[in-house]
N, C-alpha and C. Protein backbone atom coordinates (compact mmCIF):
# COMPACT_ATOMS: atom_id res chain seq x y z
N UNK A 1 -59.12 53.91 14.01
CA UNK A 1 -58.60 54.17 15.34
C UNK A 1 -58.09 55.60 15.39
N UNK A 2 -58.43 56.32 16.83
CA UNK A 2 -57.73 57.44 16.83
C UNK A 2 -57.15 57.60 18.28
N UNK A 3 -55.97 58.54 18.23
CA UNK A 3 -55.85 58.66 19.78
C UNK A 3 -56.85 59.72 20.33
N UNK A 4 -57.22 59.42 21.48
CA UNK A 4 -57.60 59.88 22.46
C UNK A 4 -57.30 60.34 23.43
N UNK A 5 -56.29 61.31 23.15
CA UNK A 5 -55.82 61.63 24.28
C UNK A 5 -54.74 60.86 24.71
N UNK A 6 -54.69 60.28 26.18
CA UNK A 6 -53.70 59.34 26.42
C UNK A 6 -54.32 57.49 26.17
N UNK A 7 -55.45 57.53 25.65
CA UNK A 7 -56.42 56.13 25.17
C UNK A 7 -55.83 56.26 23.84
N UNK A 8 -57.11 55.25 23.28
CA UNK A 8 -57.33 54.99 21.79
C UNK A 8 -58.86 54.64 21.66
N UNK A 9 -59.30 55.36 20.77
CA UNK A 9 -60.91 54.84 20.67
C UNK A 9 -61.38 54.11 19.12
N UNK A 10 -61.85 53.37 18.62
CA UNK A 10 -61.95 52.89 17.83
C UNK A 10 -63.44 53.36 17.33
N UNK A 11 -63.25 53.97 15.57
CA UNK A 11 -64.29 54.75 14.88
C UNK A 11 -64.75 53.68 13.62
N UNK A 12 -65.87 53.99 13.37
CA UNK A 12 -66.38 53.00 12.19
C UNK A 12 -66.63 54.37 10.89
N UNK A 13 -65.72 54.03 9.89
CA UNK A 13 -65.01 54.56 8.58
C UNK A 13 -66.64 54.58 8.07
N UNK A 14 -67.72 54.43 8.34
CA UNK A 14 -68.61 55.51 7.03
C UNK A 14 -69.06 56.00 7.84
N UNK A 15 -69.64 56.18 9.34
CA UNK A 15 -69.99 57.13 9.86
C UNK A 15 -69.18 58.31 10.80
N UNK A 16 -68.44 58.04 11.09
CA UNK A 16 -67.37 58.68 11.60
C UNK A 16 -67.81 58.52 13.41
N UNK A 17 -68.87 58.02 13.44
CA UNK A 17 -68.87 57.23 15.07
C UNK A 17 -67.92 57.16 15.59
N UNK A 18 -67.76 56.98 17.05
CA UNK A 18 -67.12 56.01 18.08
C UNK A 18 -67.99 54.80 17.78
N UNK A 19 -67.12 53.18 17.54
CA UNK A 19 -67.86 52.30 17.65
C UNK A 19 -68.72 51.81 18.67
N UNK A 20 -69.58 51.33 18.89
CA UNK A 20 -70.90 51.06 20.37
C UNK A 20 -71.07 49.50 19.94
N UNK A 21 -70.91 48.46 21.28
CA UNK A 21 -70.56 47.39 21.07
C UNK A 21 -71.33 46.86 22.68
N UNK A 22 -72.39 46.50 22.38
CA UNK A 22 -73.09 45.91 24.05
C UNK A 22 -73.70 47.53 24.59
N UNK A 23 -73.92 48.70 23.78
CA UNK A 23 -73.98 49.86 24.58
C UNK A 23 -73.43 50.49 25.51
N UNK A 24 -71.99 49.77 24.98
CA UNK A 24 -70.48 50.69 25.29
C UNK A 24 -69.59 50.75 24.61
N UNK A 25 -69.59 52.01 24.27
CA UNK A 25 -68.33 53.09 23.60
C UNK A 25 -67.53 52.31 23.46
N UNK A 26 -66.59 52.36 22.22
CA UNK A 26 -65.34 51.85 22.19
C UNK A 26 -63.95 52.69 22.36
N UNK A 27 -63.92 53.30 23.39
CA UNK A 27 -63.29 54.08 23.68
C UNK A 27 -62.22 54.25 25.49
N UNK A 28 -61.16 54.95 25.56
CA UNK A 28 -60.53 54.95 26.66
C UNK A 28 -59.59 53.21 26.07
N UNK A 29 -59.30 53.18 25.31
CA UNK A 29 -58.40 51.62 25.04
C UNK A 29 -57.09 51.79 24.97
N UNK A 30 -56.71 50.29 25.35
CA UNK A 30 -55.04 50.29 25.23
C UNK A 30 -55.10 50.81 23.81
N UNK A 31 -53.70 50.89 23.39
CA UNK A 31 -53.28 50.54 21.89
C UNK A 31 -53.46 49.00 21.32
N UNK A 32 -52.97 48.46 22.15
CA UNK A 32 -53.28 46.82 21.68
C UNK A 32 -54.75 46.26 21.68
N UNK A 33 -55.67 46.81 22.54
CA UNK A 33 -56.67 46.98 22.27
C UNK A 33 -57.86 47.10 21.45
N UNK A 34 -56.68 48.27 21.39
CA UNK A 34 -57.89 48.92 19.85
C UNK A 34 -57.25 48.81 18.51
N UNK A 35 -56.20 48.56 18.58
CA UNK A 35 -55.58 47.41 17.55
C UNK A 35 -56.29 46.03 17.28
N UNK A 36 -56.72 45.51 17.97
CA UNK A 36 -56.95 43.76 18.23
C UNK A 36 -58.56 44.07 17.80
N UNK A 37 -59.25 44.83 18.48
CA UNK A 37 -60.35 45.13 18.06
C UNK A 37 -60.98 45.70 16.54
N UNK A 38 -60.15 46.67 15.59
CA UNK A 38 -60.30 47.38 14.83
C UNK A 38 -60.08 45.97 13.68
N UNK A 39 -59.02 45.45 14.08
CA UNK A 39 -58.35 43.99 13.27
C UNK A 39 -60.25 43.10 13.12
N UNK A 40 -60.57 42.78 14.12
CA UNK A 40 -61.56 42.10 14.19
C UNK A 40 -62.69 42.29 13.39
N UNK A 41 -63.10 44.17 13.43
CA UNK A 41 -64.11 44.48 12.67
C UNK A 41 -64.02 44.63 11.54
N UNK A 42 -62.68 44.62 10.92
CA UNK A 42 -62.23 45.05 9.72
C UNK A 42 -62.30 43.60 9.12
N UNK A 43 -61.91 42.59 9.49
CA UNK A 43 -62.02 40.95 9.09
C UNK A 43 -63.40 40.77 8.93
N UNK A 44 -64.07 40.75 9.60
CA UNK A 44 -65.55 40.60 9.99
C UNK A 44 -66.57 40.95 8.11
N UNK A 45 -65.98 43.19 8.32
CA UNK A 45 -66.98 43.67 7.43
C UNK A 45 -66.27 42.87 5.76
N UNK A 46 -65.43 42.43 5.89
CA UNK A 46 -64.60 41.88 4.70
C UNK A 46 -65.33 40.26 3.87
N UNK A 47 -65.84 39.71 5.65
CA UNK A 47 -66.20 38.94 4.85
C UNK A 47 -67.50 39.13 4.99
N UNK A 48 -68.37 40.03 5.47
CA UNK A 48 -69.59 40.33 4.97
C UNK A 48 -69.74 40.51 3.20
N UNK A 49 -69.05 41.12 3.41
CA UNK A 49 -68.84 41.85 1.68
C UNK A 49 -68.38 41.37 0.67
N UNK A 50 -67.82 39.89 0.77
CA UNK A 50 -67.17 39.11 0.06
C UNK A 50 -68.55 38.46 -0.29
N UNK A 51 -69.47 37.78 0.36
CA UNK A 51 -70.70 36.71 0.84
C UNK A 51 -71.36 37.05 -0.15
């Protein structure tokens, strides 16, 4: 996650992207937002990688 200004946009840690999710940006977000979201992908690639 980074701020954006007065947003928050949420980045994916090996490419240094903005995340793209339905072919929209993850970007312009609350904080809770992109909190709740970042939580999600981070659970997600964890248990990819566990499997």
């Amino acid at each position: 996650m980074r701020n954006d200004g007065p947003d928050w946009a949420v980045y994916d840690k090996f490419t240094g992207e903005t995340v793209v999710i339905a072919t929209v940006r993850q970007a312009g977000l609350s904080y809770s937002d992109a909190v709740a979201l970042a939580h999600m992908l981070n659970t997600r690639a964890q248990r990819a990688v566990l499997q």
